[in-house]
N, C-alpha and C. Protein backbone atom coordinates (compact mmCIF):
# COMPACT_ATOMS: atom_id res chain seq x y z
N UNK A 1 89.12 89.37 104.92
CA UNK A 1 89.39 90.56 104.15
C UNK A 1 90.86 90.56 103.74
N UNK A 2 91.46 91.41 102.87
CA UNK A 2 92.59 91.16 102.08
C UNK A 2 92.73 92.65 101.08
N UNK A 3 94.27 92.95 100.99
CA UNK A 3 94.62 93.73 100.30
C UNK A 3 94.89 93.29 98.94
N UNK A 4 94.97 93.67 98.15
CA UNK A 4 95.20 93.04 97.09
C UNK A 4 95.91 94.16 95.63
N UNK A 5 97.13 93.97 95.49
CA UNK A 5 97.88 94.83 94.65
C UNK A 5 97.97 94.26 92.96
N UNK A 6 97.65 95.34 92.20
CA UNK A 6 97.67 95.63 90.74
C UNK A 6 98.26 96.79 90.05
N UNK A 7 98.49 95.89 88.68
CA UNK A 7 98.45 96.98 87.88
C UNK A 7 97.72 98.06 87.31
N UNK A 8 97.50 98.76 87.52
CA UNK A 8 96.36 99.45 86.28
C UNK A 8 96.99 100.01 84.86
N UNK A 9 96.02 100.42 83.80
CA UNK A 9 96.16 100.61 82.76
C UNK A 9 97.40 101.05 81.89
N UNK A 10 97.88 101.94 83.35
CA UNK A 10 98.75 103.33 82.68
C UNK A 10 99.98 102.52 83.15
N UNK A 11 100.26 101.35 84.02
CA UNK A 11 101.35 100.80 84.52
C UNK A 11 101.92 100.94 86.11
N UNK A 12 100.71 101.91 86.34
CA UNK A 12 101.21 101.96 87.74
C UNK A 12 100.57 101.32 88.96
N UNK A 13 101.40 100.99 90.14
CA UNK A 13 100.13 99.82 91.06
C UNK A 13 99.42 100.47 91.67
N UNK A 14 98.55 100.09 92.34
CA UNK A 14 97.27 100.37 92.99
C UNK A 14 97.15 99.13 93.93
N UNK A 15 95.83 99.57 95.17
CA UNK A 15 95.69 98.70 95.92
C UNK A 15 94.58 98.66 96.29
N UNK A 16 93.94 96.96 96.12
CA UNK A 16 91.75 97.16 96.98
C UNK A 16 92.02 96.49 98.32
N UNK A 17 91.08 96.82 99.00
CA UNK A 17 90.66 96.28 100.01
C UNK A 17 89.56 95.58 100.11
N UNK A 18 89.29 94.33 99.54
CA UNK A 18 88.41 93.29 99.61
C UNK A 18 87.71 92.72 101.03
N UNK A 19 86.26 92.91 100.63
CA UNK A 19 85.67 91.97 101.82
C UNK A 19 85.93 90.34 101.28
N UNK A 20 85.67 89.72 102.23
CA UNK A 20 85.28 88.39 102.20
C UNK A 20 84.48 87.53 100.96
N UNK A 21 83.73 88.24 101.01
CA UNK A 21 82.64 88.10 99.64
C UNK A 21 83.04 88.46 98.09
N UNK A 22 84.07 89.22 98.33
CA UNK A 22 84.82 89.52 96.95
C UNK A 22 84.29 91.32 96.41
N UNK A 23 83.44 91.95 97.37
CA UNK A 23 82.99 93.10 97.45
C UNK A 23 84.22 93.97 97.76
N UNK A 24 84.55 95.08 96.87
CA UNK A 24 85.45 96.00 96.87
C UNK A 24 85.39 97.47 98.64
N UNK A 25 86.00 97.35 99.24
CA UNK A 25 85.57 97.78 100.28
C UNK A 25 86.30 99.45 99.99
N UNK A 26 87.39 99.60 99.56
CA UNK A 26 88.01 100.81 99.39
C UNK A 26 89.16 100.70 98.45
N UNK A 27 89.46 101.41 97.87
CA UNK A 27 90.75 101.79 96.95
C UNK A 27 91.84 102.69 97.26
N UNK A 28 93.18 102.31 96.49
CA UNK A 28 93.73 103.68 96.51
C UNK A 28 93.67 104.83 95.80
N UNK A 29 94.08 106.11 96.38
CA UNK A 29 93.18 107.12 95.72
C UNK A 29 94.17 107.72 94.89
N UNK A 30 95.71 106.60 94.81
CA UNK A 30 96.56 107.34 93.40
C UNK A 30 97.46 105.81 93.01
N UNK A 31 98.21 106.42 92.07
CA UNK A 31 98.61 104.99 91.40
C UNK A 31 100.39 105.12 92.15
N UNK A 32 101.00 104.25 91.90
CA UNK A 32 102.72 104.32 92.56
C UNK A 32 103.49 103.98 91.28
N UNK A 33 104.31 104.32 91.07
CA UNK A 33 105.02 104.08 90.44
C UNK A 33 106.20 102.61 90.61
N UNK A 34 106.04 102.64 91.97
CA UNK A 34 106.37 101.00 92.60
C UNK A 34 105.76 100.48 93.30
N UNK A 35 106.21 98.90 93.21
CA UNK A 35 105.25 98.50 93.94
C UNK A 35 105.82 98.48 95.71
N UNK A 36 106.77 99.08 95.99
CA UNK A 36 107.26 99.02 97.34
C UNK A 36 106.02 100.31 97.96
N UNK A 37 106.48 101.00 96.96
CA UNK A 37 105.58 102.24 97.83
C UNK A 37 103.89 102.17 97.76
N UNK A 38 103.51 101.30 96.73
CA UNK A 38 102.37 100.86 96.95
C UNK A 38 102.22 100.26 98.27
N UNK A 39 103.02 99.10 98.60
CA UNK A 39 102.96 98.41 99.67
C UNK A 39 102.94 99.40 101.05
N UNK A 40 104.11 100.45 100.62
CA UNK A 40 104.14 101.29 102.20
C UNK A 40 102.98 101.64 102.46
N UNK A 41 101.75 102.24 101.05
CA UNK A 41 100.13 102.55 101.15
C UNK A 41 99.79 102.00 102.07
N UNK A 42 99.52 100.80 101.50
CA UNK A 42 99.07 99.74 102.29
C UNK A 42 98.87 99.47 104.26
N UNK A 43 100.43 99.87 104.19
CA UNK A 43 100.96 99.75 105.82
C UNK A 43 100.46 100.86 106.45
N UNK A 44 100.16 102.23 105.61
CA UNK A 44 100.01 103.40 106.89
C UNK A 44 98.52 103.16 106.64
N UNK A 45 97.74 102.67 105.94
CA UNK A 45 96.09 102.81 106.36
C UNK A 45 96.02 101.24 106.98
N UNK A 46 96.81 100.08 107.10
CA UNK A 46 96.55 99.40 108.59
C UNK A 46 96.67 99.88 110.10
N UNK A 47 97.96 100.97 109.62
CA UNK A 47 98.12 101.54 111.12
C UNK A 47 97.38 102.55 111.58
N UNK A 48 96.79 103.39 110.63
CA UNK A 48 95.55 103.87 110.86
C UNK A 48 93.79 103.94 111.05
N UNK A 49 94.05 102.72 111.04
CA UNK A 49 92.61 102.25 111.18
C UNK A 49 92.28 101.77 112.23
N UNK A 50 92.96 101.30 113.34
CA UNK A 50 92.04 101.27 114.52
C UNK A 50 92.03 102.42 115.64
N UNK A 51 92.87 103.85 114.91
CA UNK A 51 92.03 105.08 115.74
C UNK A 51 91.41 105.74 115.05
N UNK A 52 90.88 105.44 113.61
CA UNK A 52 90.37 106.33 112.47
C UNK A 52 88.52 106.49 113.20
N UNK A 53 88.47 107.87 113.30
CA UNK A 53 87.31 108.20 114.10
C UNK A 53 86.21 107.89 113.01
N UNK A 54 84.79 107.88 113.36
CA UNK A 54 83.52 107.86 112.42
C UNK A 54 82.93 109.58 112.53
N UNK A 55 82.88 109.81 111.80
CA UNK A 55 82.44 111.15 111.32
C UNK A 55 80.96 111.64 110.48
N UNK A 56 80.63 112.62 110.63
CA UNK A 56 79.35 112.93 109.78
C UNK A 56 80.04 113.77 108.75
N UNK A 57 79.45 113.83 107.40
CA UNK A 57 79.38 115.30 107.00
C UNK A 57 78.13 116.10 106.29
């Protein structure tokens, strides 16, 4: 699996989270205006993901 940073349309980056298979697993849910702070995205949903609970709704 792999993060993977772009541009989109309007110029601003974004970031997927790719399975293995090349299947889109999650996105970001706004664009950055850099790509540093894209990257910081990136870092707080690694550090949040191995206490991120499973939930119903």
């Amino acid at each position: 699996m792999k993060f993977v940073l772009y541009k989109d349309a309007r110029g601003e980056w974004r970031w997927r989270f790719k399975a293995a298979n090349g299947n889109i697993i999650c996105v970001s849910s706004e664009g950055y205006s850099s790509k540093q702070s894209a990257q910081h995205s990136i870092e707080s949903v690694k550090k949040g993901m191995p206490d991120a609970p499973v939930t119903e709704e």
